[in-house]
N, C-alpha and C. Protein backbone atom coordinates (compact mmCIF):
# COMPACT_ATOMS: atom_id res chain seq x y z
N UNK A 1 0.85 -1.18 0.00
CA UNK A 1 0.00 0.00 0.00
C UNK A 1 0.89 1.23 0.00
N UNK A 2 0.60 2.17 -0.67
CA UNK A 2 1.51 3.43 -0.90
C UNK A 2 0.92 4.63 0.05
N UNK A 3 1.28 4.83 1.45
CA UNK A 3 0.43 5.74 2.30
C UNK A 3 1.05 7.30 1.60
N UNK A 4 0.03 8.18 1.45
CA UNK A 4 0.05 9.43 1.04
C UNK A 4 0.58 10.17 1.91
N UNK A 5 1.84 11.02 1.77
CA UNK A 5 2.60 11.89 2.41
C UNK A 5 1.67 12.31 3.69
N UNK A 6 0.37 12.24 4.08
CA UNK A 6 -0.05 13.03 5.13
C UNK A 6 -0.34 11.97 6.09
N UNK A 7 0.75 10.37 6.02
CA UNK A 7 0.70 9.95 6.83
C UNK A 7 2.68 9.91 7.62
N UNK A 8 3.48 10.00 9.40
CA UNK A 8 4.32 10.08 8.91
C UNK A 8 4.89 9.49 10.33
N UNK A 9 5.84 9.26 10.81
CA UNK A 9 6.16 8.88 12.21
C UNK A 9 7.53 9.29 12.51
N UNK A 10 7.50 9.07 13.94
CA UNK A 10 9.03 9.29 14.64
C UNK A 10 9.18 7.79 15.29
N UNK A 11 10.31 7.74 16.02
CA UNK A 11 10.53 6.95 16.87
C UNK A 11 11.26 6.99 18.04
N UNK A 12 10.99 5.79 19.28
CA UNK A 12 11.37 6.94 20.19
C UNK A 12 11.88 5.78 20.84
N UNK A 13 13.14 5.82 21.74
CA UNK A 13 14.18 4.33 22.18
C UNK A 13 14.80 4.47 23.17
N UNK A 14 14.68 4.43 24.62
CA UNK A 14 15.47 4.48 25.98
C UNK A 14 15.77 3.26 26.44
N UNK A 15 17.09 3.14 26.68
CA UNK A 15 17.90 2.05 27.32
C UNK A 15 18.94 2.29 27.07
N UNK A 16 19.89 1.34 26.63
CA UNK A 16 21.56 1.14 25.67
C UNK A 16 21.48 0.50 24.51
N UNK A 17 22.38 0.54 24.42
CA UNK A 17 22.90 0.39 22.85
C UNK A 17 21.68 -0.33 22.17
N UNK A 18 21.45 -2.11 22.80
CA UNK A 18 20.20 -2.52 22.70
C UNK A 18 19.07 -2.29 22.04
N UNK A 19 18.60 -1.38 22.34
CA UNK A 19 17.33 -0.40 22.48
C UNK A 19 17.76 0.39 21.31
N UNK A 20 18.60 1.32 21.32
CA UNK A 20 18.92 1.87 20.30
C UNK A 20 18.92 1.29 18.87
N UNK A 21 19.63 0.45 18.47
CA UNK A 21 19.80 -0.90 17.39
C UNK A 21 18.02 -1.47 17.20
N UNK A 22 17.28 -1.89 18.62
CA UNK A 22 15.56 -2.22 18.98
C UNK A 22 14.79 -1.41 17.66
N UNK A 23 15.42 0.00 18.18
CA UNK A 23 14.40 1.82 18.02
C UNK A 23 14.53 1.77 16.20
N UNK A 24 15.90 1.66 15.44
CA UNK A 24 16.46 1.39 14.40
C UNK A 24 15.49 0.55 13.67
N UNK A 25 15.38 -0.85 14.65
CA UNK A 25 14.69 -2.44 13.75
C UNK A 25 12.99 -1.37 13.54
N UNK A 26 12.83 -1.44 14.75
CA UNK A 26 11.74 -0.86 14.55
C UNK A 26 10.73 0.08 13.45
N UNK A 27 11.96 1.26 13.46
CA UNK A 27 11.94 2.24 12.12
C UNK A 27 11.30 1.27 10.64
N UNK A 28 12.37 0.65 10.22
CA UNK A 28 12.05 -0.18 9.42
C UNK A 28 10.64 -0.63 9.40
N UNK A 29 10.45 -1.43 10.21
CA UNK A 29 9.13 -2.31 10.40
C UNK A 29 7.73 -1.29 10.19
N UNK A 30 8.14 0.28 10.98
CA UNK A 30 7.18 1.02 10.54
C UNK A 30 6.79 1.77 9.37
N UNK A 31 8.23 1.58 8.21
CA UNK A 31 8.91 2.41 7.31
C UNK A 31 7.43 1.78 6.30
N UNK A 32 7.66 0.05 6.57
CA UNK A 32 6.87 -0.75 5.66
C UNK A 32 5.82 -0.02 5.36
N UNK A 33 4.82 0.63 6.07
CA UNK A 33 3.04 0.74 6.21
C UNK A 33 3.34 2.14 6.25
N UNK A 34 4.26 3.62 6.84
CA UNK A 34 3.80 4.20 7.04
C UNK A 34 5.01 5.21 6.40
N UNK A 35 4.82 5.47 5.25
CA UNK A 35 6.45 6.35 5.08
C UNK A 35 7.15 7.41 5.96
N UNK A 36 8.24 7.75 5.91
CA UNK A 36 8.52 9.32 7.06
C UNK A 36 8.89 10.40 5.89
N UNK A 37 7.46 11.18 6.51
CA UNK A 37 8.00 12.46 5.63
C UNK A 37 7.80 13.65 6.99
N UNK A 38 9.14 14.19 7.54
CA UNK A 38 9.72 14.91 8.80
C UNK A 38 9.07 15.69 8.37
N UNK A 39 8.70 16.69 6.98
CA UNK A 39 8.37 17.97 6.98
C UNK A 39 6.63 18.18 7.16
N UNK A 40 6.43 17.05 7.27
CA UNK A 40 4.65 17.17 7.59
C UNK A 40 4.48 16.91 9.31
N UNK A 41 5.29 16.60 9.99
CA UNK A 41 5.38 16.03 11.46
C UNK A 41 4.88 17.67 12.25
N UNK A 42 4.24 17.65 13.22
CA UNK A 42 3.77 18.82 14.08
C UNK A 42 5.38 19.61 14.70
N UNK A 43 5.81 20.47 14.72
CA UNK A 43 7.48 21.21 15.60
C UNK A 43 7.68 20.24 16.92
N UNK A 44 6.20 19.99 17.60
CA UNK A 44 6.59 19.55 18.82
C UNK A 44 6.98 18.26 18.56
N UNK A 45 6.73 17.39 17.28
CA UNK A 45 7.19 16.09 17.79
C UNK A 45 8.21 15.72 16.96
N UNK A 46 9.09 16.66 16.01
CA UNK A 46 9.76 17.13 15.27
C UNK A 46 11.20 16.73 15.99
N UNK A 47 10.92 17.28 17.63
CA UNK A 47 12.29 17.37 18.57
C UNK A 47 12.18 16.15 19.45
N UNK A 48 11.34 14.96 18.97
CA UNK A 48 10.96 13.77 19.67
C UNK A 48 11.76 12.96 19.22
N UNK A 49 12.25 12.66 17.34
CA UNK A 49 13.26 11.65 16.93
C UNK A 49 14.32 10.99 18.28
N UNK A 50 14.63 10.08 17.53
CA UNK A 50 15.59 9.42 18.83
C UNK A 50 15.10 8.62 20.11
N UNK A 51 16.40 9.26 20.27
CA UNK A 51 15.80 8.99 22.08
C UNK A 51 16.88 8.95 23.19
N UNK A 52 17.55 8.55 24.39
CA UNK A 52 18.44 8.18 24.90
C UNK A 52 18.97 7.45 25.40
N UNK A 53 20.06 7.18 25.70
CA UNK A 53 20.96 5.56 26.26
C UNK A 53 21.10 5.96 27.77
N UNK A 54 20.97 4.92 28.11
CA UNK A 54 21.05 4.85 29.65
C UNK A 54 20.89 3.69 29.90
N UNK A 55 22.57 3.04 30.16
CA UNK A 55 22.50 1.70 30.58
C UNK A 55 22.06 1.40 31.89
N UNK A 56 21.47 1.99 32.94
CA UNK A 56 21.27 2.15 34.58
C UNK A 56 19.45 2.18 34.71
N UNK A 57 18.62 2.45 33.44
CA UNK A 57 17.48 2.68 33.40
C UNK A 57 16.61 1.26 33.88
N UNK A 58 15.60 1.38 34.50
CA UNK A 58 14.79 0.60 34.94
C UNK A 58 13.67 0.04 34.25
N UNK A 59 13.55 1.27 33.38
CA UNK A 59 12.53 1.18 32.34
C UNK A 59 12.79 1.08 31.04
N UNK A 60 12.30 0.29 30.28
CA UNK A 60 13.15 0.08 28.32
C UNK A 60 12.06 0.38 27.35
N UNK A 61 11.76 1.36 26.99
CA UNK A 61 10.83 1.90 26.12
C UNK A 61 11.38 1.79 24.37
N UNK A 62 10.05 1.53 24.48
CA UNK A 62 10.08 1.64 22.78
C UNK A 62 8.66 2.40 22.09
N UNK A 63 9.05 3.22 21.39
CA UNK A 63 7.97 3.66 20.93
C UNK A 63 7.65 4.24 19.38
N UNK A 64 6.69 4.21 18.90
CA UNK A 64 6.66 5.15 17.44
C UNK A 64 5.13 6.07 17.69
N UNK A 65 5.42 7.33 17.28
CA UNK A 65 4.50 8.20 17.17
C UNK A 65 4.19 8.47 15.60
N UNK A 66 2.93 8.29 15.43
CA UNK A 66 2.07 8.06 14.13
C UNK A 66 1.62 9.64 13.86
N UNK A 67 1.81 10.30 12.80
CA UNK A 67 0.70 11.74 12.50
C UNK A 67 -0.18 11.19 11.23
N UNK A 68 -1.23 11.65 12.08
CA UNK A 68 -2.47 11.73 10.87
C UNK A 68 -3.10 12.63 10.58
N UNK A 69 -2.99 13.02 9.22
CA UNK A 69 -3.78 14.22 8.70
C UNK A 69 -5.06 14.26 8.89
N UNK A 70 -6.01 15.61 9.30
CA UNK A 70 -7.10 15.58 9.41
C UNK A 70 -8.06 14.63 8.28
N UNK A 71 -7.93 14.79 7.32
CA UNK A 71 -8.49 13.80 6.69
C UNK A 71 -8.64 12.45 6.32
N UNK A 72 -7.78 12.30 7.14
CA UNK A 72 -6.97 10.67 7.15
C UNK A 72 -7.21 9.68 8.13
N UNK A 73 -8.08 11.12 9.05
CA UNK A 73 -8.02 10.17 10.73
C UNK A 73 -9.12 8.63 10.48
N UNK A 74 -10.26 8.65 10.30
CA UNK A 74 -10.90 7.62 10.04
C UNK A 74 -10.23 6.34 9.37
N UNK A 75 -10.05 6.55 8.21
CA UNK A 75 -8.82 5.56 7.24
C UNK A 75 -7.54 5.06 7.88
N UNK A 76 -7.04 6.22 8.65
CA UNK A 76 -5.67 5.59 9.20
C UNK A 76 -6.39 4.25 10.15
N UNK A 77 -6.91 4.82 11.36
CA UNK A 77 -7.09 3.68 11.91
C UNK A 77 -7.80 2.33 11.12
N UNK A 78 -8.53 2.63 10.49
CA UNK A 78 -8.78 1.31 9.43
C UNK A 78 -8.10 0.40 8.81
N UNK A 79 -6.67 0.96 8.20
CA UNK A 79 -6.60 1.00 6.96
C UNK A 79 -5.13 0.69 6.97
N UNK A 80 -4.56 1.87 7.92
CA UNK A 80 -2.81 1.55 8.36
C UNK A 80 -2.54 1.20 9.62
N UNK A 81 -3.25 0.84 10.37
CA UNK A 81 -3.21 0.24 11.48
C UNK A 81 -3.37 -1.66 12.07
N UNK A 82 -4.16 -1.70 10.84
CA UNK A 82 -4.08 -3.10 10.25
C UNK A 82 -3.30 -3.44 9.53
N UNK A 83 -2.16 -2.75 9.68
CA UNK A 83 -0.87 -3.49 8.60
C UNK A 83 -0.19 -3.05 9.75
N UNK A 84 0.02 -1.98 10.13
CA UNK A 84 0.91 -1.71 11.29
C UNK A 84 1.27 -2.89 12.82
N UNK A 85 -0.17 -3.35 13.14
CA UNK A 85 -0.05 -4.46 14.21
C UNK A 85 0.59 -5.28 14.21
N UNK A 86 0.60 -6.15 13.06
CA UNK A 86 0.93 -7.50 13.01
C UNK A 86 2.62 -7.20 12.74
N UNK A 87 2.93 -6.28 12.04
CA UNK A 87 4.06 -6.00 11.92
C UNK A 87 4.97 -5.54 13.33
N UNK A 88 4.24 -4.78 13.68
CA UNK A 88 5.26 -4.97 15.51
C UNK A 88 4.78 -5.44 16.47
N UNK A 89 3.68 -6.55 16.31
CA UNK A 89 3.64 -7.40 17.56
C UNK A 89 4.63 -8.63 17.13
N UNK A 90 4.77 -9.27 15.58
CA UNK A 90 6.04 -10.13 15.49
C UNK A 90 7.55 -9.02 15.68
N UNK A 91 7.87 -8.22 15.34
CA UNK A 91 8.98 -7.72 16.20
C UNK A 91 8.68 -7.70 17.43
N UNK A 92 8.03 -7.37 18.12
CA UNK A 92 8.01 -7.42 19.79
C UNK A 92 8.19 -8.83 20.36
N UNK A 93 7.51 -9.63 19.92
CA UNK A 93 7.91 -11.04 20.19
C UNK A 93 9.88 -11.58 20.18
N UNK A 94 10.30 -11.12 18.98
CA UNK A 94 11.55 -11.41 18.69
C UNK A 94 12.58 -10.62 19.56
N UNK A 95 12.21 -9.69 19.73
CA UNK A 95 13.46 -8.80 20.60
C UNK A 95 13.87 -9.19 22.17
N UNK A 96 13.05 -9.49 22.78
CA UNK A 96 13.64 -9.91 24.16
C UNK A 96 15.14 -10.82 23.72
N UNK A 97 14.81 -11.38 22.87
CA UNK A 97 16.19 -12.76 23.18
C UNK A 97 17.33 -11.39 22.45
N UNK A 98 16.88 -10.22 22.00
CA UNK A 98 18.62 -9.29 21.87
C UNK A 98 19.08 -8.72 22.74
N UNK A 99 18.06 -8.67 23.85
CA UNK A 99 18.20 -7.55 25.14
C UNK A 99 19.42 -8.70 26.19
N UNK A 100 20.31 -7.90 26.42
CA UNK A 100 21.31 -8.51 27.19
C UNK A 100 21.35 -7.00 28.78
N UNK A 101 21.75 -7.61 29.73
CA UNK A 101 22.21 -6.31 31.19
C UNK A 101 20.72 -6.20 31.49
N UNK A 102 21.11 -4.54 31.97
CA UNK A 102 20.43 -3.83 32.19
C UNK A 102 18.70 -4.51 31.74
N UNK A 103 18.47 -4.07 30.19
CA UNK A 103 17.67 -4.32 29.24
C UNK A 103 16.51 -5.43 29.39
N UNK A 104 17.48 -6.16 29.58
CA UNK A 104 16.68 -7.51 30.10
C UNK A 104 15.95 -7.53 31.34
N UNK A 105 16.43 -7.07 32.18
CA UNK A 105 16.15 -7.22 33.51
C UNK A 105 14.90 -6.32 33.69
N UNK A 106 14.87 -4.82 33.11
CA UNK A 106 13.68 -4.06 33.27
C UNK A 106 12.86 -4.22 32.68
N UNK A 107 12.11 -3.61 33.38
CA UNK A 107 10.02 -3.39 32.94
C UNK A 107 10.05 -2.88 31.51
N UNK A 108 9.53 -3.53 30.52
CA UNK A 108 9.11 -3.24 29.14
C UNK A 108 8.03 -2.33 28.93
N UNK A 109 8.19 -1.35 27.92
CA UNK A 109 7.07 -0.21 27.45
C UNK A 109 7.09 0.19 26.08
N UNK A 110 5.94 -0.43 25.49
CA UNK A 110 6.03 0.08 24.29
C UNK A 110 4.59 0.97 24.04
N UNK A 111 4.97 1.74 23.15
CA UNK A 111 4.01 2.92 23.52
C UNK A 111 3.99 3.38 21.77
N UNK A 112 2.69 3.42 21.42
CA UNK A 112 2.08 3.76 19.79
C UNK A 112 1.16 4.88 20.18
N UNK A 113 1.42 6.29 20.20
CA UNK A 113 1.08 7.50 19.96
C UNK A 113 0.58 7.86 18.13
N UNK A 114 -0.70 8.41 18.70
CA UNK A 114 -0.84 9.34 17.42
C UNK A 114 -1.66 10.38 17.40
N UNK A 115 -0.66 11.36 16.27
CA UNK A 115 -1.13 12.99 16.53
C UNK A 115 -2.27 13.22 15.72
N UNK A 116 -3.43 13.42 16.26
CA UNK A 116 -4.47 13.73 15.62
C UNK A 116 -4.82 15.24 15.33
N UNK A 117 -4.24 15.72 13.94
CA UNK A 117 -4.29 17.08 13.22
C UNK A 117 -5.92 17.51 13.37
N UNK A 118 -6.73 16.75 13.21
CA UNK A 118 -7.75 17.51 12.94
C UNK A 118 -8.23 17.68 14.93
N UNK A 119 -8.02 17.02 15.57
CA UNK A 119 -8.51 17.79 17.10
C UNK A 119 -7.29 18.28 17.57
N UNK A 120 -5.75 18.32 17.21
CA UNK A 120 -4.71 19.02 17.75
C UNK A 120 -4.68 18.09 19.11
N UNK A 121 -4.26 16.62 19.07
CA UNK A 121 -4.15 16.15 20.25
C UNK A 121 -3.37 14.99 20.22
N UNK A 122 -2.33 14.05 20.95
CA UNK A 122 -1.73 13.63 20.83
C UNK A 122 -2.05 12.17 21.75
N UNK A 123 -2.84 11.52 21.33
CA UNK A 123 -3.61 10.31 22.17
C UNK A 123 -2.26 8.86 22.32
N UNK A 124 -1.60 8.88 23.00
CA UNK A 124 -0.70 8.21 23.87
C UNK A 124 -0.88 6.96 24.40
N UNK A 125 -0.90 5.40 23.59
CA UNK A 125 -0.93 4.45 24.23
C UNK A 125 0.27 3.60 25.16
N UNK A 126 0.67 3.38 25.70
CA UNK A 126 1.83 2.41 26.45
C UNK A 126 1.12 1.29 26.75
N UNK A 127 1.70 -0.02 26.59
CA UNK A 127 1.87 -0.94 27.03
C UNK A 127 2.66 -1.87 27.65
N UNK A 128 2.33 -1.97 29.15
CA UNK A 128 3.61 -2.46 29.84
C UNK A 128 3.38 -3.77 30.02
N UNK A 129 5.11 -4.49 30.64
CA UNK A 129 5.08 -5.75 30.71
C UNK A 129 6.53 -5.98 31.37
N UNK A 130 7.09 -7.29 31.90
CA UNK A 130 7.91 -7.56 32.36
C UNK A 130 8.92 -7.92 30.90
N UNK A 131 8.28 -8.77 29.86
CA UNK A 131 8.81 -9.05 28.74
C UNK A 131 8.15 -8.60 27.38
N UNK A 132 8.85 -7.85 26.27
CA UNK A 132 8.23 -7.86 25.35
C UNK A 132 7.34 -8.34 24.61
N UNK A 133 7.56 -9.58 24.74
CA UNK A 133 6.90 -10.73 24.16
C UNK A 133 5.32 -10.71 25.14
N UNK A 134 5.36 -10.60 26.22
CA UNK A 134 4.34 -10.06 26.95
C UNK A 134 3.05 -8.75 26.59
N UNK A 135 4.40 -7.91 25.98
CA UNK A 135 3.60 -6.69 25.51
C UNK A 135 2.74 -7.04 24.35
N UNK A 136 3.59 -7.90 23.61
CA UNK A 136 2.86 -8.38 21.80
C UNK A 136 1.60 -8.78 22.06
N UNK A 137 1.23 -9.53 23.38
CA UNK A 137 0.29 -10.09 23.63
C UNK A 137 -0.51 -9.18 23.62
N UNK A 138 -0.82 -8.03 24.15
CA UNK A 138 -1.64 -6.98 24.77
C UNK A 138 -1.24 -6.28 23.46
N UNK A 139 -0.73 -6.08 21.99
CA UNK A 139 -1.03 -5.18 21.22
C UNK A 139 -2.17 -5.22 20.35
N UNK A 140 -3.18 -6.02 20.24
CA UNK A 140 -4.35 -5.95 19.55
C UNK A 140 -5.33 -5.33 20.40
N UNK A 141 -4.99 -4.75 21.87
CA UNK A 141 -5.66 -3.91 22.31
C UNK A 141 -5.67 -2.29 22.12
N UNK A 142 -4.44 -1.85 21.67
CA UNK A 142 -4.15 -0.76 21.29
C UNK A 142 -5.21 -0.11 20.07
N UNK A 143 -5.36 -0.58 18.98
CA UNK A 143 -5.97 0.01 18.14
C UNK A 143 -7.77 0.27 18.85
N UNK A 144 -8.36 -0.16 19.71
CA UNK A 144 -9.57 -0.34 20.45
C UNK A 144 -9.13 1.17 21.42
N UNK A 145 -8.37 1.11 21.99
CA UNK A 145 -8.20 2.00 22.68
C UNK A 145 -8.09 3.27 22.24
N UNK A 146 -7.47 3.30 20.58
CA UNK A 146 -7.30 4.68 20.33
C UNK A 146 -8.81 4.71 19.87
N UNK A 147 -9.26 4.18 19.25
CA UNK A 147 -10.83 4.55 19.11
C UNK A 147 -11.98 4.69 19.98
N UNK A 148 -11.42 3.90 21.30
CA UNK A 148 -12.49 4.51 22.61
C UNK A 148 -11.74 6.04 23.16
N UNK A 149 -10.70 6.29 22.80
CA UNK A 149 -9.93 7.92 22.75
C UNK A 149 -10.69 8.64 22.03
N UNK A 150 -10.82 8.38 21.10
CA UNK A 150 -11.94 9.50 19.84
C UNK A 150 -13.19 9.65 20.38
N UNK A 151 -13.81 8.67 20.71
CA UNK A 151 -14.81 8.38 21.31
C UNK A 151 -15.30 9.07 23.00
N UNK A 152 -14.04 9.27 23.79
CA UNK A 152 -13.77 10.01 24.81
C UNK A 152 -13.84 11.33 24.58
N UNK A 153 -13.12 11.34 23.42
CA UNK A 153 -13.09 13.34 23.13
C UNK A 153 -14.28 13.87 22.82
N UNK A 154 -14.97 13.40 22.15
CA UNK A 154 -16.31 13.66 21.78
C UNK A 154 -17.10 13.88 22.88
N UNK A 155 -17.14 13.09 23.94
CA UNK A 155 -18.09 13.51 25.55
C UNK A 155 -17.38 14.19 25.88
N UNK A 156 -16.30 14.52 26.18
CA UNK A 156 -15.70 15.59 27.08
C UNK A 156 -14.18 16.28 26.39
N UNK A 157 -14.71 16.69 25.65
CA UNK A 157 -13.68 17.34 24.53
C UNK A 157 -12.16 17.03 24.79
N UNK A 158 -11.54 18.35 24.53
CA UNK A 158 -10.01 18.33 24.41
C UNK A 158 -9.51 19.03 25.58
N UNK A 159 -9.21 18.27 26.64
CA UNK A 159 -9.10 19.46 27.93
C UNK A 159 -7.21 19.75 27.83
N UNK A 160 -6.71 18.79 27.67
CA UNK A 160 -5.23 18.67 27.48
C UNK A 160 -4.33 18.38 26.24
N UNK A 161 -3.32 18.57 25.74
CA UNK A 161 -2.90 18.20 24.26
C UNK A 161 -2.21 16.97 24.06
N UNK A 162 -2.15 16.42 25.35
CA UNK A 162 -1.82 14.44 25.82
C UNK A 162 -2.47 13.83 26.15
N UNK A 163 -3.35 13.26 25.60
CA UNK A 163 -3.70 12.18 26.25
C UNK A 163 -3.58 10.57 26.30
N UNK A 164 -2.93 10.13 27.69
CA UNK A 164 -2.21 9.21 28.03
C UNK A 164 -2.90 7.96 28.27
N UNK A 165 -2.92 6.62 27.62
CA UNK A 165 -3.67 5.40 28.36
C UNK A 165 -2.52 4.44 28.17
N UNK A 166 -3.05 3.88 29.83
CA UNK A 166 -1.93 2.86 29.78
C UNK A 166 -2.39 1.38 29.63
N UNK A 167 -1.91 0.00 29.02
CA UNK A 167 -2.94 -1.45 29.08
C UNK A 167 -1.25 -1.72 29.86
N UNK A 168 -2.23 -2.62 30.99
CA UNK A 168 -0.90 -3.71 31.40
C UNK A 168 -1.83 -4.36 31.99
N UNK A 169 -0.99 -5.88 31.98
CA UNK A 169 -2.43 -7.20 32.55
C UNK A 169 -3.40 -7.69 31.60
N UNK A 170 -3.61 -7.08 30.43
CA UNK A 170 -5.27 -6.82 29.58
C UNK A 170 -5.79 -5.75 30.39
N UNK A 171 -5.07 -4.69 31.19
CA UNK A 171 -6.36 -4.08 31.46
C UNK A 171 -6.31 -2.67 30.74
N UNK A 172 -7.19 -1.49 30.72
CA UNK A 172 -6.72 -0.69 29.87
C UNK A 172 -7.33 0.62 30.91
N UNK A 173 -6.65 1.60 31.24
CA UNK A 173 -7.25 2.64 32.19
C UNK A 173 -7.98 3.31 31.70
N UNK A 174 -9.05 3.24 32.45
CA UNK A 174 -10.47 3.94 32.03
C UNK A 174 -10.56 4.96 31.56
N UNK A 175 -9.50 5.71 31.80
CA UNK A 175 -9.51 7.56 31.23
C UNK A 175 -8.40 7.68 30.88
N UNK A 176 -8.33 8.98 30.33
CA UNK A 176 -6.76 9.46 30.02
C UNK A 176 -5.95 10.11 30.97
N UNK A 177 -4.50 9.79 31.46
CA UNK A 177 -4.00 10.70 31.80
C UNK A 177 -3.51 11.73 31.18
N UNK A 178 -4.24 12.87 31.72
CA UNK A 178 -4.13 14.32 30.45
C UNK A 178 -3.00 14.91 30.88
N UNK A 179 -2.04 15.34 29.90
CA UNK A 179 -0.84 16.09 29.90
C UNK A 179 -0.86 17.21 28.92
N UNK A 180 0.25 18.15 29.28
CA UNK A 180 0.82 18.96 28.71
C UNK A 180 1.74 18.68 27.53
N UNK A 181 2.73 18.08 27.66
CA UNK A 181 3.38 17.33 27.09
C UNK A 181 3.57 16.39 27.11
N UNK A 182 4.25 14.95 26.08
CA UNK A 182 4.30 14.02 25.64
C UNK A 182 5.46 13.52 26.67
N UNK A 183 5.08 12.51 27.51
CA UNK A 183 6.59 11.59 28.51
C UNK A 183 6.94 10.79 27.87
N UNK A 184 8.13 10.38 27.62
CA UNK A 184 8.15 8.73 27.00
C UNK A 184 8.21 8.00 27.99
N UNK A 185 8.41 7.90 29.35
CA UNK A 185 8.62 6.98 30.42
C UNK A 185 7.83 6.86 31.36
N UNK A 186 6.20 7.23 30.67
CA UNK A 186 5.56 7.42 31.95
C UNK A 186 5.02 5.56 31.79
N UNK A 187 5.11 5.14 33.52
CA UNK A 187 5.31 3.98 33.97
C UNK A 187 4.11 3.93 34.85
């Protein structure tokens, strides 16, 4: 499928080296379904690329933030999100056995954000777990969640420009935690 420039992502990778090399595989995997075109990305998430090393971290995040053009929002979730899943819940499965130290030992977070142009809001999923492979399990809940998000905004609008849900267990928190700005480590 050839996604039209007004679809575009970042990526986002805390731990060591690991993680970094993880954040990289990742890129790819999202490159497949969702091309990167930087000059359509919002300023604020513009300065999100990357991420940082920290072999001492407790927490090993992985993440990609999705922009969708106002006109796109319906379709994306339809359309590129069903190619997107299956594609990083089999990477999520595979990566634990690269994680060596640190990496291994901490709490897993992978987290699929996306900026929704037409309400100006940045709906924030994480999914935690002891093992990646754990998380894969719990990623066919993600796409449900961003649509009970849309679904949220609509009863009680846009109070914050983050909004945060977290699934760990199967469970998925009932509301958003509303932010100012985007955390990558919120745990």
């Amino acid at each position: 499928m050839s996604a039209p420039a007004d679809y575009s992502y970042t990526i986002l990778s805390v731990g060591d080296s690991d993680m970094m090399r993880a954040g990289a595989d990742l890129a790819s995997e999202v490159e497949a379904v969702v091309p990167y075109h930087r000059d359509n990305l919002p300023a604020p998430m513009r300065i999100r690329d990357g991420g940082g090393t920290n072999s001492l971290t407790v927490l090993v995040v992985l993440g990609t933030t999705l922009f969708v053009a106002k006109h796109l929002t319906g379709k994306f979730l339809d359309d590129v999100y069903v190619q997107f899943q299956p594609r990083a819940k089999a990477f999520l499965e595979k990566i634990d056995t690269k994680l060596s130290g640190g990496n291994r030992k901490a709490k897993k977070l992978f987290t699929v954000s996306v900026w929704y142009e037409e309400y100006q809001v940045l709906v924030s999923v994480s999914v935690a777990a002891a093992t990646f492979d754990d998380v894969a399990k719990q990623i066919p809940l993600v796409n449900d969640v961003h649509r009970n998000a849309l679904m949220w905004m609509a009863v009680h609008g846009i109070q914050k420009p983050v909004h945060h849900y977290r699934i760990e267990d199967g469970k998925v928190s009932p509301t958003p935690l509303l932010l100012d700005h985007f955390q990558a480590t919120i745990s």
